[in-house]
Structure formats: C-alpha cells, structure tokens
PDB file of N, CA and C in Angstrom:
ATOM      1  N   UNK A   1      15.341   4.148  -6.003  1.00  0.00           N
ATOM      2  CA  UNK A   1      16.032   4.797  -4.899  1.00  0.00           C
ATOM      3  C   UNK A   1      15.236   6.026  -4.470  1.00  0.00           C
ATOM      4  N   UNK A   2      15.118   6.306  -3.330  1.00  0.00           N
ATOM      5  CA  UNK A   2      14.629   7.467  -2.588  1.00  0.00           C
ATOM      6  C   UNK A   2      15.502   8.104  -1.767  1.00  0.00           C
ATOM      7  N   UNK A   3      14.661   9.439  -1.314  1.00  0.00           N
ATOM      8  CA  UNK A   3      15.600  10.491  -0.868  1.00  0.00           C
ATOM      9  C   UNK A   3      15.998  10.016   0.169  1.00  0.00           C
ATOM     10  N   UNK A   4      16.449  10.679   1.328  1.00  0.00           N
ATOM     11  CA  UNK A   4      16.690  10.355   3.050  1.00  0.00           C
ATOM     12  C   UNK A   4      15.830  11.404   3.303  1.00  0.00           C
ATOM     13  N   UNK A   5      15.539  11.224   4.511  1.00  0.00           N
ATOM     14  CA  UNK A   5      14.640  12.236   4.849  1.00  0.00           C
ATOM     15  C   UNK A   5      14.749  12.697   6.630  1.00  0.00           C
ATOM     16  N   UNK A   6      14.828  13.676   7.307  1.00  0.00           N
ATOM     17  CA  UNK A   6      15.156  13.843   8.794  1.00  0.00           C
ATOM     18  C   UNK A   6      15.093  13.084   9.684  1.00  0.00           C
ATOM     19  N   UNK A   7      13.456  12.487   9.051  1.00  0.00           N
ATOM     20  CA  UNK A   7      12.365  11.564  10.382  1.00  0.00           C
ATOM     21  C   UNK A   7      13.064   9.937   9.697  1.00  0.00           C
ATOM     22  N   UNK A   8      13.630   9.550   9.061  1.00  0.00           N
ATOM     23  CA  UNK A   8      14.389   8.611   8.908  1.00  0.00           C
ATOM     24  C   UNK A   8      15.091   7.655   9.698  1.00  0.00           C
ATOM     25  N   UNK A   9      15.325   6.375   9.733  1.00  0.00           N
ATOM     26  CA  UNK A   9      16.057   5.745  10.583  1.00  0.00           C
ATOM     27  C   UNK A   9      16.773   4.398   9.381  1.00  0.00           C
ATOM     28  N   UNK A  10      17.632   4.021  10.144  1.00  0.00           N
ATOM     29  CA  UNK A  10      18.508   3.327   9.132  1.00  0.00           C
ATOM     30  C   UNK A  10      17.717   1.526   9.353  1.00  0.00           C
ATOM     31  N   UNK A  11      17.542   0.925   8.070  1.00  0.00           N
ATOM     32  CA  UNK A  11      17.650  -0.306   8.526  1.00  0.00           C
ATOM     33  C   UNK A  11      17.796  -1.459   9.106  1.00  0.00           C
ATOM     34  N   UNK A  12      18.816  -0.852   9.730  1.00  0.00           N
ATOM     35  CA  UNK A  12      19.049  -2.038  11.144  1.00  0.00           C
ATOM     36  C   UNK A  12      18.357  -1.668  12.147  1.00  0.00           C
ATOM     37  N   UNK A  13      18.348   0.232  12.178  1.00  0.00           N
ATOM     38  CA  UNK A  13      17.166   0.119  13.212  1.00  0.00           C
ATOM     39  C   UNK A  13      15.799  -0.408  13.264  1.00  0.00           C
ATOM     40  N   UNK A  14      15.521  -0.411  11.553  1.00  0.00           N
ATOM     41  CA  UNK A  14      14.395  -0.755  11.475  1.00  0.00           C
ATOM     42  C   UNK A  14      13.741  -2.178  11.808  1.00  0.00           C
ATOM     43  N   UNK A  15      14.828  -2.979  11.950  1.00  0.00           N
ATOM     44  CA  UNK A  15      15.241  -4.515  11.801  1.00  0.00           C
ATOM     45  C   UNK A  15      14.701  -4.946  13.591  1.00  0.00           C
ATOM     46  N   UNK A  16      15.230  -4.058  13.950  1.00  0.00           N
ATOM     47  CA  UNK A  16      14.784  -3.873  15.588  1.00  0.00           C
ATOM     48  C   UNK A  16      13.061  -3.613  15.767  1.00  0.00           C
ATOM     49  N   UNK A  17      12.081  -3.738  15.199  1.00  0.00           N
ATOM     50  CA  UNK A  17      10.973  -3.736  15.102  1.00  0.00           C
ATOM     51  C   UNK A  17       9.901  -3.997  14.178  1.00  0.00           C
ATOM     52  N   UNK A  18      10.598  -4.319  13.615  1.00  0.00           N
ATOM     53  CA  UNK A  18      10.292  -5.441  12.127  1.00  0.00           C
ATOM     54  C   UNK A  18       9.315  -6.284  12.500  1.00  0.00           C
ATOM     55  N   UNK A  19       9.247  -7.526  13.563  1.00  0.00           N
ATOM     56  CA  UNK A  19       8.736  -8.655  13.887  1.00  0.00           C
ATOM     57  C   UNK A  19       7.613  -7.850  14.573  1.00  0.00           C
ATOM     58  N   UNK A  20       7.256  -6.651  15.052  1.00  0.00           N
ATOM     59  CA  UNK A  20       5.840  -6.562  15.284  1.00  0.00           C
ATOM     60  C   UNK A  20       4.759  -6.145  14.151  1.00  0.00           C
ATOM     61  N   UNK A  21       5.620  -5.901  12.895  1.00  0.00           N
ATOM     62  CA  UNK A  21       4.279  -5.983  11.719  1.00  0.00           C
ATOM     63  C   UNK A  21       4.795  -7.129  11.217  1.00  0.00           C
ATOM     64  N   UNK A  22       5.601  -7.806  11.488  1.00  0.00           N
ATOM     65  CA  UNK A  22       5.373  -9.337  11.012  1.00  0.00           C
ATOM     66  C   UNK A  22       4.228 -10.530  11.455  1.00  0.00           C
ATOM     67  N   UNK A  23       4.148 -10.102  13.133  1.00  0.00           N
ATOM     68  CA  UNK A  23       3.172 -10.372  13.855  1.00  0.00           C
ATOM     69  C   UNK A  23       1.572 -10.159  13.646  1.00  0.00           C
ATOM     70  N   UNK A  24       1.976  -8.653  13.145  1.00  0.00           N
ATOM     71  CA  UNK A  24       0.497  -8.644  12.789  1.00  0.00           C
ATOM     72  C   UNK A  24      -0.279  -8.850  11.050  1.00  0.00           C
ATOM     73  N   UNK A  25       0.558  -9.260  10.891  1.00  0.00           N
ATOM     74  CA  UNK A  25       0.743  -9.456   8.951  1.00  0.00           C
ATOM     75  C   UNK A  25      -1.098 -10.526   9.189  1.00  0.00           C
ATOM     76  N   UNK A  26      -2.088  -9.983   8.566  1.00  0.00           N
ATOM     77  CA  UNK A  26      -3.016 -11.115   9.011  1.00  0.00           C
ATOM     78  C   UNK A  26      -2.830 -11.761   7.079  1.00  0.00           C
ATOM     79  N   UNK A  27      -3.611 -13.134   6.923  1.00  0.00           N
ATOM     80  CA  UNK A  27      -3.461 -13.655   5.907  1.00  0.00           C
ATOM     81  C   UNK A  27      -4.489 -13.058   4.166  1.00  0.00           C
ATOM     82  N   UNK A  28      -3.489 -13.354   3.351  1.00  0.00           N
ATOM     83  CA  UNK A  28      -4.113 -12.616   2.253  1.00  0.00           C
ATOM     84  C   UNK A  28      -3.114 -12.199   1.960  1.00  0.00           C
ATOM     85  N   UNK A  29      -3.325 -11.123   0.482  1.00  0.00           N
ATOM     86  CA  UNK A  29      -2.499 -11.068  -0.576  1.00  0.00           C
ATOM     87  C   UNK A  29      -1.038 -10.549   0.143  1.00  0.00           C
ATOM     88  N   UNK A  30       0.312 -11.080  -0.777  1.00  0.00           N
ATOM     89  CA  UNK A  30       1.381 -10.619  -0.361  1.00  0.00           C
ATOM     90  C   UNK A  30       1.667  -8.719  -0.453  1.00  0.00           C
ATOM     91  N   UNK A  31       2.493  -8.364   0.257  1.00  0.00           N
ATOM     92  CA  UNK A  31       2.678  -6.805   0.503  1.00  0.00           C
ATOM     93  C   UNK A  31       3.358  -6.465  -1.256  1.00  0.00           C
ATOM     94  N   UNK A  32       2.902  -5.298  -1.444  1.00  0.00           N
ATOM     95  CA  UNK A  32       3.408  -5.054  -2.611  1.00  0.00           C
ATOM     96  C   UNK A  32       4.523  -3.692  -2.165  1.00  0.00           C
ATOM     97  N   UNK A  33       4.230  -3.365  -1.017  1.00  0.00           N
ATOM     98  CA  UNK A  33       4.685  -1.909  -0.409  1.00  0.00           C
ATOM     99  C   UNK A  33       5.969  -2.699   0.341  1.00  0.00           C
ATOM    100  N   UNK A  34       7.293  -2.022   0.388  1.00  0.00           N
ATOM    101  CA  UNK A  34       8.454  -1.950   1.336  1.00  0.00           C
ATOM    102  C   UNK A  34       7.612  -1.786   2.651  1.00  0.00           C
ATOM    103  N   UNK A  35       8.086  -2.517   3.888  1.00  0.00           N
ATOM    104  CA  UNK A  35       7.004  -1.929   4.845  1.00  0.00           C
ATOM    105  C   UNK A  35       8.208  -1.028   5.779  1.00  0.00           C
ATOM    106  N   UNK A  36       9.258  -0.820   5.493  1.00  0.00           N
ATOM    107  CA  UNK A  36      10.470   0.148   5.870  1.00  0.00           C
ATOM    108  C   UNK A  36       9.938   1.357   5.392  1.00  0.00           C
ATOM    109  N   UNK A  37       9.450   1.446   4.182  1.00  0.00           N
ATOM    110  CA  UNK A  37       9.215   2.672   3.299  1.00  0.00           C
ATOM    111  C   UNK A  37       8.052   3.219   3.964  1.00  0.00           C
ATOM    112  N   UNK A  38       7.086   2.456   4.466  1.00  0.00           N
ATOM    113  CA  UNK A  38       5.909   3.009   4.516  1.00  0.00           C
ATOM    114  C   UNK A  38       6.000   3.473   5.976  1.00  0.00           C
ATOM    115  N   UNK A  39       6.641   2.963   7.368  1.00  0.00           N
ATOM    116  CA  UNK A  39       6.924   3.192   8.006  1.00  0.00           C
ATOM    117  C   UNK A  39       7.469   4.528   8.039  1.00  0.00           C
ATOM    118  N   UNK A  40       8.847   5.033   7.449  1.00  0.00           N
ATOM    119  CA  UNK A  40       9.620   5.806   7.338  1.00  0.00           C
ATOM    120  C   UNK A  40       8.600   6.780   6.598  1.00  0.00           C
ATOM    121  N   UNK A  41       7.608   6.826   6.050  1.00  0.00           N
ATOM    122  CA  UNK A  41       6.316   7.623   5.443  1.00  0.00           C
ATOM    123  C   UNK A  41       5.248   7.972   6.645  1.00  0.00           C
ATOM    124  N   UNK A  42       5.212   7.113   7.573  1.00  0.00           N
ATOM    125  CA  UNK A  42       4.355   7.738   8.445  1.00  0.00           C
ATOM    126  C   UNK A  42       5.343   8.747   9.461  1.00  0.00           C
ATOM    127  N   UNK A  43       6.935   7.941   9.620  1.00  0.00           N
ATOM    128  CA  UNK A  43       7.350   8.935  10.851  1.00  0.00           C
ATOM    129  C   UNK A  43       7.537  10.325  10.145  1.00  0.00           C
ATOM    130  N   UNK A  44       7.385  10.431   8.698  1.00  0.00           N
ATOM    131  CA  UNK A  44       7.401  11.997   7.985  1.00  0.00           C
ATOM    132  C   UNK A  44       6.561  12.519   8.114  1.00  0.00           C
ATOM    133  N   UNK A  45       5.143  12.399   8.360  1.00  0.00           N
ATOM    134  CA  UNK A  45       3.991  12.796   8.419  1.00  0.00           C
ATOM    135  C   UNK A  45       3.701  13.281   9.755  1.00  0.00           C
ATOM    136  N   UNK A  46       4.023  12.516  11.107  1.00  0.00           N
ATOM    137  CA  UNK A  46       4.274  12.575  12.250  1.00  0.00           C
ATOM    138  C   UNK A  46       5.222  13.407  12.748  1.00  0.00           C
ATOM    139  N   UNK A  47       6.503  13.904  12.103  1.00  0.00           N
ATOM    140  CA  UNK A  47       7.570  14.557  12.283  1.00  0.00           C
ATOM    141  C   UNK A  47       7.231  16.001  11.384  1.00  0.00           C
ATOM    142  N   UNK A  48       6.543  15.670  10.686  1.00  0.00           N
ATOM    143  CA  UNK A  48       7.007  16.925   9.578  1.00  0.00           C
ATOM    144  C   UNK A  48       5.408  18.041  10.128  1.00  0.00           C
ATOM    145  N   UNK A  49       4.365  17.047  10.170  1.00  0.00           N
ATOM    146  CA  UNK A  49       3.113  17.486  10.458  1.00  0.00           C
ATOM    147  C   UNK A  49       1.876  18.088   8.824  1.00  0.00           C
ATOM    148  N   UNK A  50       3.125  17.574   7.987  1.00  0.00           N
ATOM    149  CA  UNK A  50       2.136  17.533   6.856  1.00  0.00           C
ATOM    150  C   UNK A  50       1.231  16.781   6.570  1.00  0.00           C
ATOM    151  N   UNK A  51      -0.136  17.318   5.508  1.00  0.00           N
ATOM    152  CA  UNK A  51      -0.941  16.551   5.332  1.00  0.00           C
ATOM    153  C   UNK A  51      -0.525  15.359   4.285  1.00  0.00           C
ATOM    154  N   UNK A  52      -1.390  14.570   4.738  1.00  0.00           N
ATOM    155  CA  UNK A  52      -1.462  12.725   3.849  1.00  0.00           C
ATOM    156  C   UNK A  52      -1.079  12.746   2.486  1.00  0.00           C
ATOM    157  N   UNK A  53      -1.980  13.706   1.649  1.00  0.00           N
ATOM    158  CA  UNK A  53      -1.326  14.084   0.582  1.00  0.00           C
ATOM    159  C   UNK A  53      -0.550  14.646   0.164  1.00  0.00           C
ATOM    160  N   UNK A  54       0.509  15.480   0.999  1.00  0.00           N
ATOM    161  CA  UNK A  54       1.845  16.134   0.377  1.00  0.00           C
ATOM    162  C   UNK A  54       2.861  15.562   0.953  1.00  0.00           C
ATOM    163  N   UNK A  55       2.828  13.818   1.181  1.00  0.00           N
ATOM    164  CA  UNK A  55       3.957  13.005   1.236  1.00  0.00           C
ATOM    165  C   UNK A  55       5.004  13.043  -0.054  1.00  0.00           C
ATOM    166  N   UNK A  56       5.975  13.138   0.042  1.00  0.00           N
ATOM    167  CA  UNK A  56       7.035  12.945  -1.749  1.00  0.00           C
ATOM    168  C   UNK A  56       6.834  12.038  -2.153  1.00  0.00           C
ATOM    169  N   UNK A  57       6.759  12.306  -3.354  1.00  0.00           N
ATOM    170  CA  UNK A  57       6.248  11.483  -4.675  1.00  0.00           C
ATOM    171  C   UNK A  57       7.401  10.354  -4.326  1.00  0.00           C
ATOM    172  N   UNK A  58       8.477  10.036  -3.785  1.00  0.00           N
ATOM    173  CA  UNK A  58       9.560   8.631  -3.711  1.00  0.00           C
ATOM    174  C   UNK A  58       9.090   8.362  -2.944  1.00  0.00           C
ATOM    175  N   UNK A  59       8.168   8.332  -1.687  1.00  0.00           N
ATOM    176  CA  UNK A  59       7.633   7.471  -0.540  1.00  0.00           C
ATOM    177  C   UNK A  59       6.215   6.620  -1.088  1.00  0.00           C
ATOM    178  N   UNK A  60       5.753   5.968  -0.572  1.00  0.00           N
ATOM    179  CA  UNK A  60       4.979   4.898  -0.931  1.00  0.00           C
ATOM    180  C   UNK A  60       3.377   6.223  -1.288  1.00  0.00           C
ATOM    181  N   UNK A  61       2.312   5.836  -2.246  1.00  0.00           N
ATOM    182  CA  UNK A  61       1.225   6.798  -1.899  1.00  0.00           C
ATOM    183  C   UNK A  61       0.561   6.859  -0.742  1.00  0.00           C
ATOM    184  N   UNK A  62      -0.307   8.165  -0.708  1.00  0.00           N
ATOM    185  CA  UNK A  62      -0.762   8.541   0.324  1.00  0.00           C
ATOM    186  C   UNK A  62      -2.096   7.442   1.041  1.00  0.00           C
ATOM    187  N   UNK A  63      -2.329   7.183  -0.225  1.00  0.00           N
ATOM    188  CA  UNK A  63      -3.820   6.044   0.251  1.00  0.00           C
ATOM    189  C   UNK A  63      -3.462   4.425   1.207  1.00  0.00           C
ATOM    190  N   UNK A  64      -1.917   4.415   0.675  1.00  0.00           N
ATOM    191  CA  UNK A  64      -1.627   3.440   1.240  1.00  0.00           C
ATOM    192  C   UNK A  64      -0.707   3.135   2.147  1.00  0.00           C
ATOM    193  N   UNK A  65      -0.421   4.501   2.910  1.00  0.00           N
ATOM    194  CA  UNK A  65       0.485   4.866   3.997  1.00  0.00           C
ATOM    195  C   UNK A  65      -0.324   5.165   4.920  1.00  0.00           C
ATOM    196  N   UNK A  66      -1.418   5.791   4.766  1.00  0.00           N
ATOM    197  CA  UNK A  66      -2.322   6.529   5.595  1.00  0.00           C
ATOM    198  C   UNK A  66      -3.268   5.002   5.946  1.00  0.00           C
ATOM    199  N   UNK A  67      -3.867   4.136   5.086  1.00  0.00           N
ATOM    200  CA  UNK A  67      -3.751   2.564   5.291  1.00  0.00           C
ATOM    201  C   UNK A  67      -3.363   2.221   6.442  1.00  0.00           C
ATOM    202  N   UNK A  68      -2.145   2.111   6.701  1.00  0.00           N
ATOM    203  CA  UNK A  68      -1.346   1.259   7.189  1.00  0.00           C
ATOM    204  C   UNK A  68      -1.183   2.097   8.860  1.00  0.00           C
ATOM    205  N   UNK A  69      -1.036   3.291   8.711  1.00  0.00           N
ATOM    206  CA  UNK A  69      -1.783   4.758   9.999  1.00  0.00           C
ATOM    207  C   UNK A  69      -2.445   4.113  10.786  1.00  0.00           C
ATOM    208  N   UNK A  70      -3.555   3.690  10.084  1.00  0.00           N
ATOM    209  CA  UNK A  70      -4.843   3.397  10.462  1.00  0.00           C
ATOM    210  C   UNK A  70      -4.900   1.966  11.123  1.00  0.00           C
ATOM    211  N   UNK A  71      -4.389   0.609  10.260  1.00  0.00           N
ATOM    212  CA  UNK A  71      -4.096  -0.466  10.781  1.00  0.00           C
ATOM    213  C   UNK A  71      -3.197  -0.455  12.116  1.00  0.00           C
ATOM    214  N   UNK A  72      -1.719   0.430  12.097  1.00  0.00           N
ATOM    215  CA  UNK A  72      -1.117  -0.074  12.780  1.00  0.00           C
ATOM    216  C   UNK A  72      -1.788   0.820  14.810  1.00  0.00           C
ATOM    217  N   UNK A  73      -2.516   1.561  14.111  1.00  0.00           N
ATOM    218  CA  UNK A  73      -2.821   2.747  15.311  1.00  0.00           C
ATOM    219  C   UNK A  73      -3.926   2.198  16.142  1.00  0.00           C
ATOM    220  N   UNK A  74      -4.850   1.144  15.747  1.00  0.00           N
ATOM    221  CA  UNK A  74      -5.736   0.385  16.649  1.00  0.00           C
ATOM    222  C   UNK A  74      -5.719  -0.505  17.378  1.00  0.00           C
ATOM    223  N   UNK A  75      -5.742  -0.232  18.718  1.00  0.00           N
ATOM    224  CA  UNK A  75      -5.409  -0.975  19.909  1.00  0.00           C
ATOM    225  C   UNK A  75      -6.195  -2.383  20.076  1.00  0.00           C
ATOM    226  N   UNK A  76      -5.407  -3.353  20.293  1.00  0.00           N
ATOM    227  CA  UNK A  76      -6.412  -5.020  20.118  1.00  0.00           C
ATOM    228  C   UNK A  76      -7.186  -5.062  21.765  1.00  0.00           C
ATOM    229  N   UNK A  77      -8.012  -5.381  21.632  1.00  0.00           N
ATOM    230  CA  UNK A  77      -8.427  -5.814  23.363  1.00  0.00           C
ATOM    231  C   UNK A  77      -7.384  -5.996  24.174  1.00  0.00           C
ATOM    232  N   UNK A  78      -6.298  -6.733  24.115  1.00  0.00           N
ATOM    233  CA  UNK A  78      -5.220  -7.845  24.973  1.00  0.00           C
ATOM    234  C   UNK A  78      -4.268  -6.282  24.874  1.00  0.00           C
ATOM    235  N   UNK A  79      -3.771  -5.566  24.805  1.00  0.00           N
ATOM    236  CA  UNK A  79      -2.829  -4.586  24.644  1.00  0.00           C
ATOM    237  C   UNK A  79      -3.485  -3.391  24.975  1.00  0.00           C
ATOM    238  N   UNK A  80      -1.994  -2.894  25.602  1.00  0.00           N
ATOM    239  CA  UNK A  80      -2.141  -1.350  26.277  1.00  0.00           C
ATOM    240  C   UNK A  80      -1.999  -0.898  25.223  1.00  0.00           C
ATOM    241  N   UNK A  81      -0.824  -0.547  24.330  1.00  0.00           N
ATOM    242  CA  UNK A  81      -0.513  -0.087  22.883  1.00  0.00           C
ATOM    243  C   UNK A  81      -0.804  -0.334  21.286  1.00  0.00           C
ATOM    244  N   UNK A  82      -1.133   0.054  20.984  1.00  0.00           N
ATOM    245  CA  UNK A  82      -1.088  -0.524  19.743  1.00  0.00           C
ATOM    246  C   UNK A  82      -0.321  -0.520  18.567  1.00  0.00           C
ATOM    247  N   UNK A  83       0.162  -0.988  17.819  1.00  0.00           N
ATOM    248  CA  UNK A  83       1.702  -1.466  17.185  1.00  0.00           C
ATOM    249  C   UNK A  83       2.228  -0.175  16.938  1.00  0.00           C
ATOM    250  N   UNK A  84       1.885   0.593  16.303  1.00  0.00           N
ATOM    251  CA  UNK A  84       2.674   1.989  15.639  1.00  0.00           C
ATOM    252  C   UNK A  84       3.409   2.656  17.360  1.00  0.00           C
ATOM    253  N   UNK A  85       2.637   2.854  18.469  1.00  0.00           N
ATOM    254  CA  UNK A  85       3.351   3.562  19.799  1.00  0.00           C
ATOM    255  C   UNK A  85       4.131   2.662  20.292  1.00  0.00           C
ATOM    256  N   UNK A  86       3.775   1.181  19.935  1.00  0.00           N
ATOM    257  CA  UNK A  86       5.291   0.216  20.565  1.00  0.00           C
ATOM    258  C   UNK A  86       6.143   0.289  19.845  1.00  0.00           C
ATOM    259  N   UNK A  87       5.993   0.731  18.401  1.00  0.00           N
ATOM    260  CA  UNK A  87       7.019   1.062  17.284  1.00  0.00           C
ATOM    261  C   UNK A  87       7.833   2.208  17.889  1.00  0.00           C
ATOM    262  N   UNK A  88       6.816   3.283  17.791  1.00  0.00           N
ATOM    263  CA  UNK A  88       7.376   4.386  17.765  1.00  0.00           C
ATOM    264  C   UNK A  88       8.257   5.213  19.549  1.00  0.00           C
ATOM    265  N   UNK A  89       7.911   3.497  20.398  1.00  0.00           N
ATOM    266  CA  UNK A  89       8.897   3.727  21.828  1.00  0.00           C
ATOM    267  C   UNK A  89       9.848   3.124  21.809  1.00  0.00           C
ATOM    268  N   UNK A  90      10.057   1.546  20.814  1.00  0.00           N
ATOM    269  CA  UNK A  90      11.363   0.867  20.423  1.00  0.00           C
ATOM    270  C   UNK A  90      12.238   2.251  19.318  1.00  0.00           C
ATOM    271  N   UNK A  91      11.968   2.523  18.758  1.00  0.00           N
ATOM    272  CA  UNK A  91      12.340   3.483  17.512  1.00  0.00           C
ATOM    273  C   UNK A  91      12.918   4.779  18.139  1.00  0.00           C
ATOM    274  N   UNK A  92      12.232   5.316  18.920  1.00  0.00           N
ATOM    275  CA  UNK A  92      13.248   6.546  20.239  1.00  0.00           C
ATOM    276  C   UNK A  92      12.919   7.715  19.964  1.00  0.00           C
TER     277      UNK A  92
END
C-alpha cells in the first residue's frame, strides 16, 4: 500500500486512459511496474517539480519512472502528441 498523494487521480480515472499505454505496450518482457503507479509518479514530479531522485520511497524507483518519462514523452512521426500530453489532456 502507498500513500495518496495531491497530483493523484483515482483509478477509474485512470481507467479512462489506460488503453493508450496499452497501445503502445511494444513486445517483450511482461511489466513488473503498476503502470497506475508509475504514472501517478510522473504526475508528482510534474506537479511537485522535484527532482527524479527524491520521488517517495512507496512510488515505483526513480530509474524506472523517469524510463517510462522518456518513453511516453516521444512524439511518433504519425502524431501531433505524444502519449504522456494526450494523457495528461484526457487526465485534466
């Protein structure tokens, strides 16, 4: 169990944007990370404005949140956005 945290959103919201990292899930090993958790780890980082490494020790680590930063933040040829800003305009 983990804390709640400000930049937080509840599950169902999360459920509402789920299918675009399902979409981009490419093939290879299964996720070992909650991808709610890691999500809810970047909007803390984004909200809070702390650095990568002074995420709380109950959120996923820093190497592999900051990961996922990085994956979801690069725009494909075919797209104006790239997944984390279509996330983070469904999300409000």
């Amino acid at each position: 169990m983990r804390n709640i945290y400000p930049s937080d959103k509840s599950r169902e919201q999360f459920a509402s944007i789920q299918a675009l990292w399902e979409q981009a899930k490419k093939r290879g090993t299964p996720r070992v990370f909650d991808l709610y958790d890691v999500f809810c780890a970047v909007a803390y980082v984004l909200k809070s404005g702390c650095q990568w490494r002074m995420l709380p020790g109950d959120l996923p680590n820093w190497p592999v949140v900051y990961k996922y930063f990085r994956q979801w933040g690069q725009k494909s040829s075919k797209e104006a956005f790239s997944l984390l800003e279509q996330a983070l305009k469904k999300w409000g």
